[in-house]
Every structure is written in C-alpha cells, then in structure tokens.
ModelCIF file with pLDDT and N, C-alpha, C, O atoms, coordinates in Angstrom:
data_MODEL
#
_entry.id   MODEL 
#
_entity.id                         1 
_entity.type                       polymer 
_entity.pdbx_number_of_molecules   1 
#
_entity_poly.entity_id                      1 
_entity_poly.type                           'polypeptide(L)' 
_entity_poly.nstd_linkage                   no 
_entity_poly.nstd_monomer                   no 
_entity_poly.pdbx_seq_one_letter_code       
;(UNK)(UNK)(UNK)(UNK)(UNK)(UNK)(UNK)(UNK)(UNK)(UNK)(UNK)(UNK)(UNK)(UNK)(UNK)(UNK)
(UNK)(UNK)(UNK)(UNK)(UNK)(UNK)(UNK)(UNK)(UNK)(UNK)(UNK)(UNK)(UNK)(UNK)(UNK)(UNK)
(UNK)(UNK)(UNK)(UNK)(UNK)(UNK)(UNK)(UNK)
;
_entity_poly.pdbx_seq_one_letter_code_can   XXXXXXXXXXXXXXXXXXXXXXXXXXXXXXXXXXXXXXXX 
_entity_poly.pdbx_strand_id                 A 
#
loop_
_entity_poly_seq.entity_id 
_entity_poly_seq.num 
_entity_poly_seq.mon_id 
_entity_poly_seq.hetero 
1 1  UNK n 
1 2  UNK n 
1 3  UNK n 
1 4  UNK n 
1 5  UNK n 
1 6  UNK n 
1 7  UNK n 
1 8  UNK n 
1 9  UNK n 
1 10 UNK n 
1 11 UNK n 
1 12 UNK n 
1 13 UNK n 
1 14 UNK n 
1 15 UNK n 
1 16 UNK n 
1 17 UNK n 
1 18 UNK n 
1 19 UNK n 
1 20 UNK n 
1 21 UNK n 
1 22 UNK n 
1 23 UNK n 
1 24 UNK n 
1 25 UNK n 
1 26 UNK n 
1 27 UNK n 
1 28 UNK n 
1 29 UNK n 
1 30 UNK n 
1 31 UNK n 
1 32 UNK n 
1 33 UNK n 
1 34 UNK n 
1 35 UNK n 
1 36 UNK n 
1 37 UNK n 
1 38 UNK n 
1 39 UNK n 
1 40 UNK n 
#
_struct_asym.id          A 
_struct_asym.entity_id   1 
#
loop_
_ma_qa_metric.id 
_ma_qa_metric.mode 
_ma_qa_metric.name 
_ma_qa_metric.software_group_id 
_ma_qa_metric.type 
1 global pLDDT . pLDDT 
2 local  pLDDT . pLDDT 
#
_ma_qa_metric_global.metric_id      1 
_ma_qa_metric_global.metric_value   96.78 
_ma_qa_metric_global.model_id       1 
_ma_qa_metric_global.ordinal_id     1 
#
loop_
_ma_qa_metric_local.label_asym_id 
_ma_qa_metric_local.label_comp_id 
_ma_qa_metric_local.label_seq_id 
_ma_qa_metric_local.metric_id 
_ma_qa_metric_local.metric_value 
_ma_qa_metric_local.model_id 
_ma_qa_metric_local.ordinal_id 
A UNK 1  2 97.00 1 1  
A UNK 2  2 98.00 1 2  
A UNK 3  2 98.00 1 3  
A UNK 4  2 98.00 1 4  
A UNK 5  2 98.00 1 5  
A UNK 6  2 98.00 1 6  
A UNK 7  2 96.00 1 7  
A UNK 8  2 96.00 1 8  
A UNK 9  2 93.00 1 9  
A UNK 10 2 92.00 1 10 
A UNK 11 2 94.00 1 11 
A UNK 12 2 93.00 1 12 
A UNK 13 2 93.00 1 13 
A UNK 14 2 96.00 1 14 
A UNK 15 2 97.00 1 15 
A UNK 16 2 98.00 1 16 
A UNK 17 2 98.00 1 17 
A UNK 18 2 98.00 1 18 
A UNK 19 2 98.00 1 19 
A UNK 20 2 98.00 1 20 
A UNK 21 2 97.00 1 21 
A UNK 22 2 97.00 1 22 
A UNK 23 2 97.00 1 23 
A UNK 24 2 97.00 1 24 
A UNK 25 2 96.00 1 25 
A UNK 26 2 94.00 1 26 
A UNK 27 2 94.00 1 27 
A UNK 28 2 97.00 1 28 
A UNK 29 2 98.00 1 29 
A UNK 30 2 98.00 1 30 
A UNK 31 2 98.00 1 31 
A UNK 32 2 98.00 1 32 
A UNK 33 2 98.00 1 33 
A UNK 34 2 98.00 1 34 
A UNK 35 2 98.00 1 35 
A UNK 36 2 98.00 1 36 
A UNK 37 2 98.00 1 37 
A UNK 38 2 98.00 1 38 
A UNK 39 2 98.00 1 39 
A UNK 40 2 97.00 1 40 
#
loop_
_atom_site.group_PDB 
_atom_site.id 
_atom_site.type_symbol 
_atom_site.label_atom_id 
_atom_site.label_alt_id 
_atom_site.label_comp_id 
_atom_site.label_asym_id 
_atom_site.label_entity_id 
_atom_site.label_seq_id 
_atom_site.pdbx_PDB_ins_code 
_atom_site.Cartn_x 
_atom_site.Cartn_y 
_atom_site.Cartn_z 
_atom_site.occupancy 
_atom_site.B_iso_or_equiv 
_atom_site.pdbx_formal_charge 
_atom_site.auth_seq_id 
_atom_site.auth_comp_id 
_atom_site.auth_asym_id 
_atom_site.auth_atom_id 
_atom_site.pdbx_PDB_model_num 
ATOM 1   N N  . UNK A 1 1  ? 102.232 78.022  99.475  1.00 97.00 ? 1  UNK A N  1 
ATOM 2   C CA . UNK A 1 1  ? 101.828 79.413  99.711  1.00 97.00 ? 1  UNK A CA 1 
ATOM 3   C C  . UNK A 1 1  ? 102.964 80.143  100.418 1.00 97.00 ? 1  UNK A C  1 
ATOM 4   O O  . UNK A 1 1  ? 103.814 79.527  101.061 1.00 97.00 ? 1  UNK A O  1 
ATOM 5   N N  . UNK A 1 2  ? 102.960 81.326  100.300 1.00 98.00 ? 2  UNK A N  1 
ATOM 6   C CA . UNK A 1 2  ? 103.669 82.527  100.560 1.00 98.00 ? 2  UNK A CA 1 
ATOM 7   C C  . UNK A 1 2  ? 102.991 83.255  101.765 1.00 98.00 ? 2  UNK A C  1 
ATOM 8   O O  . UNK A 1 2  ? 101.792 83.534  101.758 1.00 98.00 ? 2  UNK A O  1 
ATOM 9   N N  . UNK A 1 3  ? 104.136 83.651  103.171 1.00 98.00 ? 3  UNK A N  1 
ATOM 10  C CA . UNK A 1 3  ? 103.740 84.398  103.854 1.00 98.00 ? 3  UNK A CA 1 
ATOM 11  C C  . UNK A 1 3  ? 103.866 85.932  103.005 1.00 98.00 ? 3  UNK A C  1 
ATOM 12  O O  . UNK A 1 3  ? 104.693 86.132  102.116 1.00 98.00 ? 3  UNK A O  1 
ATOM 13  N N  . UNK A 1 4  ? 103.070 86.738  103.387 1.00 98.00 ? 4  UNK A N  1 
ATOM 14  C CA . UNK A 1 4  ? 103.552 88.232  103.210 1.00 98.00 ? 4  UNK A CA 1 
ATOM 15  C C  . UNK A 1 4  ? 102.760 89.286  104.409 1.00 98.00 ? 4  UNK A C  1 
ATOM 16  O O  . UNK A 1 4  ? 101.641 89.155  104.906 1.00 98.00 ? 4  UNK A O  1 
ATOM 17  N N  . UNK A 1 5  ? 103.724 90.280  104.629 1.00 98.00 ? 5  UNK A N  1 
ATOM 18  C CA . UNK A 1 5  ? 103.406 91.251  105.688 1.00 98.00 ? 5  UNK A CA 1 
ATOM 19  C C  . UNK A 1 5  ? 103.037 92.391  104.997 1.00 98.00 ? 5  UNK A C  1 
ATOM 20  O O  . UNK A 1 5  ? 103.785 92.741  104.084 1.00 98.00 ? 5  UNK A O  1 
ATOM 21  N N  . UNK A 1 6  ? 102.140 92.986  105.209 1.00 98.00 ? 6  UNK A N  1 
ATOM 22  C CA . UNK A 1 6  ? 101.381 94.422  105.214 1.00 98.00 ? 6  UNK A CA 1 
ATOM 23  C C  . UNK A 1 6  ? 101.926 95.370  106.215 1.00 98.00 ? 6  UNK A C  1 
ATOM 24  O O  . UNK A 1 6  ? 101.703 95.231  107.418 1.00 98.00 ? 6  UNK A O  1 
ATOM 25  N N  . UNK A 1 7  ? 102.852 96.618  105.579 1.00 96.00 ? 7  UNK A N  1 
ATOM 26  C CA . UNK A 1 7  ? 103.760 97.408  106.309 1.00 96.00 ? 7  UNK A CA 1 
ATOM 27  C C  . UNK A 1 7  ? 102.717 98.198  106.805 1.00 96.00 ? 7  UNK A C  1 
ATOM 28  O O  . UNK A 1 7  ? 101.829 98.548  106.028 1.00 96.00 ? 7  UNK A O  1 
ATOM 29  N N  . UNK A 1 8  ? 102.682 98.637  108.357 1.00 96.00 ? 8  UNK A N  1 
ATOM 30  C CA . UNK A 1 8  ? 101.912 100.018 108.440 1.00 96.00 ? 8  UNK A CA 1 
ATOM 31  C C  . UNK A 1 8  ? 102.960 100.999 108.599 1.00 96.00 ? 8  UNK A C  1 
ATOM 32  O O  . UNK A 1 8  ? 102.497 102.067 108.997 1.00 96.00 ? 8  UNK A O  1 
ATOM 33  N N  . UNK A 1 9  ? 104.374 101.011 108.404 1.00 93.00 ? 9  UNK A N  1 
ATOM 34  C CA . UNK A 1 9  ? 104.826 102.458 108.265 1.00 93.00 ? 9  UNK A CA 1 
ATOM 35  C C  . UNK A 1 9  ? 105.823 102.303 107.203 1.00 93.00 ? 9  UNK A C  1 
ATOM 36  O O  . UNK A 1 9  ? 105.512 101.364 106.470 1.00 93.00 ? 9  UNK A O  1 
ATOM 37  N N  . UNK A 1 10 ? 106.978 102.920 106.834 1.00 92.00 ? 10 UNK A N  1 
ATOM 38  C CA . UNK A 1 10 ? 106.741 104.849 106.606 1.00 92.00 ? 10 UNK A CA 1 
ATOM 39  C C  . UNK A 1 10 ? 105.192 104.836 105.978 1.00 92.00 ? 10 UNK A C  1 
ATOM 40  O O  . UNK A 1 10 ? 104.381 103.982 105.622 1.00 92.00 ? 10 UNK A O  1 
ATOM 41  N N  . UNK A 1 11 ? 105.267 106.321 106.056 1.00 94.00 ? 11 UNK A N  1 
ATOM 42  C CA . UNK A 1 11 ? 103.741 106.777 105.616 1.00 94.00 ? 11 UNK A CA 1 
ATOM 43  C C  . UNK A 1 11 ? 103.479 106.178 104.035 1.00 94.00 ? 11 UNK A C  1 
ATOM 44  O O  . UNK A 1 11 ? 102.457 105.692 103.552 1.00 94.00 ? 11 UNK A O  1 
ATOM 45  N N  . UNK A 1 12 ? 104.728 106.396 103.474 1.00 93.00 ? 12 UNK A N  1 
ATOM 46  C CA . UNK A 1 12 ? 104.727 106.051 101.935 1.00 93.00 ? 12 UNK A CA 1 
ATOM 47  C C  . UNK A 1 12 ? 105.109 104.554 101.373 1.00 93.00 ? 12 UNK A C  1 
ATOM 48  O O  . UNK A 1 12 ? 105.502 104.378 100.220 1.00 93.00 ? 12 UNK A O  1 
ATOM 49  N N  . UNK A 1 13 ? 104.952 103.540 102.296 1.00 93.00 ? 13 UNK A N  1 
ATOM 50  C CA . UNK A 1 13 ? 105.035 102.015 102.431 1.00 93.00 ? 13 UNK A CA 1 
ATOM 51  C C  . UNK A 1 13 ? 103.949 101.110 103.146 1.00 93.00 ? 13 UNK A C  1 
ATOM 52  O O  . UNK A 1 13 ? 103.899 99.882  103.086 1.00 93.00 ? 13 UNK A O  1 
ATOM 53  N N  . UNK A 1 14 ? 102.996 102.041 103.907 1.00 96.00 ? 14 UNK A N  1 
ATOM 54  C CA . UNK A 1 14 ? 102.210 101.639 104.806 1.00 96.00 ? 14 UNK A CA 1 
ATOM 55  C C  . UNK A 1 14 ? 100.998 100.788 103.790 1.00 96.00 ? 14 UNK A C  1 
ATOM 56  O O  . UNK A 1 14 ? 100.989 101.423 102.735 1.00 96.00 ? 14 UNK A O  1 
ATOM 57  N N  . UNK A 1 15 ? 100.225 99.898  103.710 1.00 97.00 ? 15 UNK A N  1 
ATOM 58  C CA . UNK A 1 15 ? 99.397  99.226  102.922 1.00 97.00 ? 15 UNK A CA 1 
ATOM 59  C C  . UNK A 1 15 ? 99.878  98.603  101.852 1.00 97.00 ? 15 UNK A C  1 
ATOM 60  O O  . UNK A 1 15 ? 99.092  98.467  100.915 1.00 97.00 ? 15 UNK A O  1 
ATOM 61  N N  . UNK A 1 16 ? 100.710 98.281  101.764 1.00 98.00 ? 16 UNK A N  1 
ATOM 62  C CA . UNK A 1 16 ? 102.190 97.517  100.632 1.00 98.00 ? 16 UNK A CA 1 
ATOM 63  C C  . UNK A 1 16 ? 102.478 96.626  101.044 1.00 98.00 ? 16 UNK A C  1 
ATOM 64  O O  . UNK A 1 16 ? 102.279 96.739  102.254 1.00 98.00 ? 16 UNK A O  1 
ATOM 65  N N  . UNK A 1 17 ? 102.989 95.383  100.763 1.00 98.00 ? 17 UNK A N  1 
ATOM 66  C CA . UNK A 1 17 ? 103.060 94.254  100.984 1.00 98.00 ? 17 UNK A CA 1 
ATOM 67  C C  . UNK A 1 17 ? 104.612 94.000  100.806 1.00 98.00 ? 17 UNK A C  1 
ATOM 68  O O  . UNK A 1 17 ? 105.311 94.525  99.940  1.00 98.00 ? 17 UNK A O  1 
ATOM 69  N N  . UNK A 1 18 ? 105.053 93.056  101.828 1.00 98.00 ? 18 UNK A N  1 
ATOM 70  C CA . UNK A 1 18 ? 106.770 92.990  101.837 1.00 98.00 ? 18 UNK A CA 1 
ATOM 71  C C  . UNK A 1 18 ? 106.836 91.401  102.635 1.00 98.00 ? 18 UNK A C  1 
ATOM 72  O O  . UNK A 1 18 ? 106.051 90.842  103.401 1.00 98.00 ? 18 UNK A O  1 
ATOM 73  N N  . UNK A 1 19 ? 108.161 90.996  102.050 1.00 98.00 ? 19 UNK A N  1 
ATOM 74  C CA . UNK A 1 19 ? 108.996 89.838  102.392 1.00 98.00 ? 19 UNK A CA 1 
ATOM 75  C C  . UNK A 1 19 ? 109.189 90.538  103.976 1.00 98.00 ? 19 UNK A C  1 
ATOM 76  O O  . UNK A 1 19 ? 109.926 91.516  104.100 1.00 98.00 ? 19 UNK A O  1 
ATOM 77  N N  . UNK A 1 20 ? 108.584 90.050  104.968 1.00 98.00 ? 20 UNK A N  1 
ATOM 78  C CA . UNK A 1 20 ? 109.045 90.315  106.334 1.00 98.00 ? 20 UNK A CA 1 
ATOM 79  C C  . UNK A 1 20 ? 110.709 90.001  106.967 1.00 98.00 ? 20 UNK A C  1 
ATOM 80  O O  . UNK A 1 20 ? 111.309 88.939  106.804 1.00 98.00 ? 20 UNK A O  1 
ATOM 81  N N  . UNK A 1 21 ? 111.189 91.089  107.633 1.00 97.00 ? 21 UNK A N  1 
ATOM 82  C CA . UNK A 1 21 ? 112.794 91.094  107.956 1.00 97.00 ? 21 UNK A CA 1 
ATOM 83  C C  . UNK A 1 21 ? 113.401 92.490  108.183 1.00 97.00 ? 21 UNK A C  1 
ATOM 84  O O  . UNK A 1 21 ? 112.644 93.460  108.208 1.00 97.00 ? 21 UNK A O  1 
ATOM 85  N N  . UNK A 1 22 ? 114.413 92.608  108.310 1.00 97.00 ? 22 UNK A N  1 
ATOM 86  C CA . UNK A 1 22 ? 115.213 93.821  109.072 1.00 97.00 ? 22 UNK A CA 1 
ATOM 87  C C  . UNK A 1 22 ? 116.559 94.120  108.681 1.00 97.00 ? 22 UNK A C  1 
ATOM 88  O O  . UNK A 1 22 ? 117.044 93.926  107.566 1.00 97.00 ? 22 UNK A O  1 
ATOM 89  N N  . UNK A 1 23 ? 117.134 94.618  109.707 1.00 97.00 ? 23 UNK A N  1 
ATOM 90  C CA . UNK A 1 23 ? 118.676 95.499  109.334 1.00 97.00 ? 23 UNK A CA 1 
ATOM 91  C C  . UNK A 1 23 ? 119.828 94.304  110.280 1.00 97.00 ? 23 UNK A C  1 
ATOM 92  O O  . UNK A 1 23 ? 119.733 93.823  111.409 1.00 97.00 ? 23 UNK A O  1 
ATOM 93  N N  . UNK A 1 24 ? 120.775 94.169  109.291 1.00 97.00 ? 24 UNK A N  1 
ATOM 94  C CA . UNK A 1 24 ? 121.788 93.232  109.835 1.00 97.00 ? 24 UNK A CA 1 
ATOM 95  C C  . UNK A 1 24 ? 122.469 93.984  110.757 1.00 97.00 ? 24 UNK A C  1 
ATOM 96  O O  . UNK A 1 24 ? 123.034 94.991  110.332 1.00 97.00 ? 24 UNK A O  1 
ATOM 97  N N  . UNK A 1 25 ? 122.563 93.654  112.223 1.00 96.00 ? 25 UNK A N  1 
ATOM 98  C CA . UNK A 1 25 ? 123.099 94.661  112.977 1.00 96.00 ? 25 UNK A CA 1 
ATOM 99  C C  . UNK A 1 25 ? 124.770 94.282  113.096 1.00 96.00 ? 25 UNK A C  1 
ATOM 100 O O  . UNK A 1 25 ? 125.227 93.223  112.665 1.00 96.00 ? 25 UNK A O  1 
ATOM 101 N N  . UNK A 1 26 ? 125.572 95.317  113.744 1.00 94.00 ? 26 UNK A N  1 
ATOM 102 C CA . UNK A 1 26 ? 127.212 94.839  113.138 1.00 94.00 ? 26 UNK A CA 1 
ATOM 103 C C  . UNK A 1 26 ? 127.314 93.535  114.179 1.00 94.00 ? 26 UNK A C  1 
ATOM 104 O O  . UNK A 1 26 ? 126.832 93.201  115.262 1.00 94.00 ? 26 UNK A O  1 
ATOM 105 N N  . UNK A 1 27 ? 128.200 93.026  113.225 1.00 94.00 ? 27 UNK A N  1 
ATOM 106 C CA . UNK A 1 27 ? 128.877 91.899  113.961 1.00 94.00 ? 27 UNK A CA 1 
ATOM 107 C C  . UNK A 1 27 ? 128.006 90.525  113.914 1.00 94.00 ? 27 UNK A C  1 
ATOM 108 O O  . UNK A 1 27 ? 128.423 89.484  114.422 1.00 94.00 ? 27 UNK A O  1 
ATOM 109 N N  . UNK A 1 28 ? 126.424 90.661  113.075 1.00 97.00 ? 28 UNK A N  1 
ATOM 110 C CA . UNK A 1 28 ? 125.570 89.858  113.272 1.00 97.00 ? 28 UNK A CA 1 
ATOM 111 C C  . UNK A 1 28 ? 125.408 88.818  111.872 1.00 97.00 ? 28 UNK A C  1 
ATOM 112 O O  . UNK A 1 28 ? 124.960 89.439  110.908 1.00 97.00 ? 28 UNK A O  1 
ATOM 113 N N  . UNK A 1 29 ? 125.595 87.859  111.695 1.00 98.00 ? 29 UNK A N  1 
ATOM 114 C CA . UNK A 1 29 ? 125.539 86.976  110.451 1.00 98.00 ? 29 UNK A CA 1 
ATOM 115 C C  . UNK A 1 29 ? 124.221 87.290  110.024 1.00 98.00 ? 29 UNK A C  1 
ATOM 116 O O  . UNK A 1 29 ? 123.440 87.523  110.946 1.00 98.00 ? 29 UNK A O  1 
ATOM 117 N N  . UNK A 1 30 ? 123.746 87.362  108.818 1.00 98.00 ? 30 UNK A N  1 
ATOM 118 C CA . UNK A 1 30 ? 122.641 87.697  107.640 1.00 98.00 ? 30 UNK A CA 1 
ATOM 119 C C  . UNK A 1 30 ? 121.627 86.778  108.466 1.00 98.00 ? 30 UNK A C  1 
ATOM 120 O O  . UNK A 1 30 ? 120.544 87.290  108.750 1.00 98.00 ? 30 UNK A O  1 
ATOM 121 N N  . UNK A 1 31 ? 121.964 85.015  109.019 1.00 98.00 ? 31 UNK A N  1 
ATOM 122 C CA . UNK A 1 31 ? 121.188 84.005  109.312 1.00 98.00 ? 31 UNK A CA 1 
ATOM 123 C C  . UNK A 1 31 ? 120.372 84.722  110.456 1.00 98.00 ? 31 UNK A C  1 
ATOM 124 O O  . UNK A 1 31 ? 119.186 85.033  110.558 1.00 98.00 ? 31 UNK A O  1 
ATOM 125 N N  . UNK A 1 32 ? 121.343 84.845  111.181 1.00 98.00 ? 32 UNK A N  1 
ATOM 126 C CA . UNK A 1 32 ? 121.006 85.433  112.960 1.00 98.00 ? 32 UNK A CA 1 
ATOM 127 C C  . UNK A 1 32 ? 120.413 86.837  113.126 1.00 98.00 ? 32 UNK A C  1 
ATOM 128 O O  . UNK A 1 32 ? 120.091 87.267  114.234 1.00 98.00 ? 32 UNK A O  1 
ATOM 129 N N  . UNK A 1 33 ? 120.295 87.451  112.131 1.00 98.00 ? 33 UNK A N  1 
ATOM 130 C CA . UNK A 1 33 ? 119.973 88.465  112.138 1.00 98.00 ? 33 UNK A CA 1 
ATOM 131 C C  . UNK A 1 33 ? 118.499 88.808  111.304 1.00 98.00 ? 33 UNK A C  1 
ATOM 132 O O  . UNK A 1 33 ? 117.784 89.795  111.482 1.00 98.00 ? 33 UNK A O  1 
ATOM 133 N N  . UNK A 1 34 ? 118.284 87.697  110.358 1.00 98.00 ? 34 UNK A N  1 
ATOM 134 C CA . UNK A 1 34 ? 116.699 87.488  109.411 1.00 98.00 ? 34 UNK A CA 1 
ATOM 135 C C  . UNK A 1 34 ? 116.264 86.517  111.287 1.00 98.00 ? 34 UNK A C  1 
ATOM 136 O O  . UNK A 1 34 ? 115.353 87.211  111.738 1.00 98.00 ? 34 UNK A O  1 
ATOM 137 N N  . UNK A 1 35 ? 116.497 85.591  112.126 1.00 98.00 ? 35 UNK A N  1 
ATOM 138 C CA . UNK A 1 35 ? 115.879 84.718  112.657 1.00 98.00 ? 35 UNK A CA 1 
ATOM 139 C C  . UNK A 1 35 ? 115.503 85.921  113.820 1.00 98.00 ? 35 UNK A C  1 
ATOM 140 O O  . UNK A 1 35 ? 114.382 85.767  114.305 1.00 98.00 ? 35 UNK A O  1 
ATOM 141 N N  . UNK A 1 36 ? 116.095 86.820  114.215 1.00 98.00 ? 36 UNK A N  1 
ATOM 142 C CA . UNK A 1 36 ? 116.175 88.079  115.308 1.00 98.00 ? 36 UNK A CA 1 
ATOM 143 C C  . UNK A 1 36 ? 114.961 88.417  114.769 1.00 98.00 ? 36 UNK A C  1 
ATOM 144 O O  . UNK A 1 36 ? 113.943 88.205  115.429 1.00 98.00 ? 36 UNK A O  1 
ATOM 145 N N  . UNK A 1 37 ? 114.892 88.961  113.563 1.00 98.00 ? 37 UNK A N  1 
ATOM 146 C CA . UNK A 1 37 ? 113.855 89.984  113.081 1.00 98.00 ? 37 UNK A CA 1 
ATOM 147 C C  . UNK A 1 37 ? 112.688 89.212  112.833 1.00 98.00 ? 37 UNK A C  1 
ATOM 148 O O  . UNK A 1 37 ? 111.593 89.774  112.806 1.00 98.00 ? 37 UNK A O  1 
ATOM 149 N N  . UNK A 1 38 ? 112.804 87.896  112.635 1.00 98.00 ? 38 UNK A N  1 
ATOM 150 C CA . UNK A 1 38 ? 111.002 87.530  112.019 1.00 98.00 ? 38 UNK A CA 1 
ATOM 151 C C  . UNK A 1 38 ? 110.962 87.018  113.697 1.00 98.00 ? 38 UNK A C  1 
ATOM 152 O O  . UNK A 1 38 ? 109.777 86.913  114.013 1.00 98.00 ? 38 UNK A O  1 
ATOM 153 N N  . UNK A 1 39 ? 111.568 86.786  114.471 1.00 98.00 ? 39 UNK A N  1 
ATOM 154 C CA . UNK A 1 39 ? 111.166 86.289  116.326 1.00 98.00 ? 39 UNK A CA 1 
ATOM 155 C C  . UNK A 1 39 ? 110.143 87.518  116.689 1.00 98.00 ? 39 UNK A C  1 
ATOM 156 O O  . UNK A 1 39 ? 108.934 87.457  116.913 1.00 98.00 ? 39 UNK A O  1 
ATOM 157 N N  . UNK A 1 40 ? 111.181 88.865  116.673 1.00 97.00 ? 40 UNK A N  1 
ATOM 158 C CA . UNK A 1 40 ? 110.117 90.293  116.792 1.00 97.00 ? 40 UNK A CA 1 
ATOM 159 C C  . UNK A 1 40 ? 108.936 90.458  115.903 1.00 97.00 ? 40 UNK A C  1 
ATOM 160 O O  . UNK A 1 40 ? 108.219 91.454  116.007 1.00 97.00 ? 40 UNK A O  1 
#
C-alpha cells in the first residue's frame, strides 16, 4: 500500500490527493531535503 496526503491548500488543490514533500531549499541535496519535508 501507498501513503497519500489530502492537500488542504491552495484553494484550487485543497481535497486532491498528492505524493507528500516540498521545495529543495539552496544548497540542500533532493535526499535531505524530501527527509526535512515528510519530518514536518
């Protein structure tokens, strides 16, 4: 089985379903930066 997250925002994404994760911040490897975002 598959996790999936239910966005509540933008207004026009909110009740949509998404691969949970974020924005690579500078200087931050793709790894360290998906493990940052699913911790939050």
């Amino acid at each position: 089985v598959l996790l999936v997250a239910q966005r509540q925002r933008p207004p026009e994404l909110a009740g949509l379903w998404e691969l949970p994760g974020g924005k690579v911040a500078p200087g931050e490897s793709e790894a360290d930066a998906l493990v940052r975002e699913l911790r939050e």
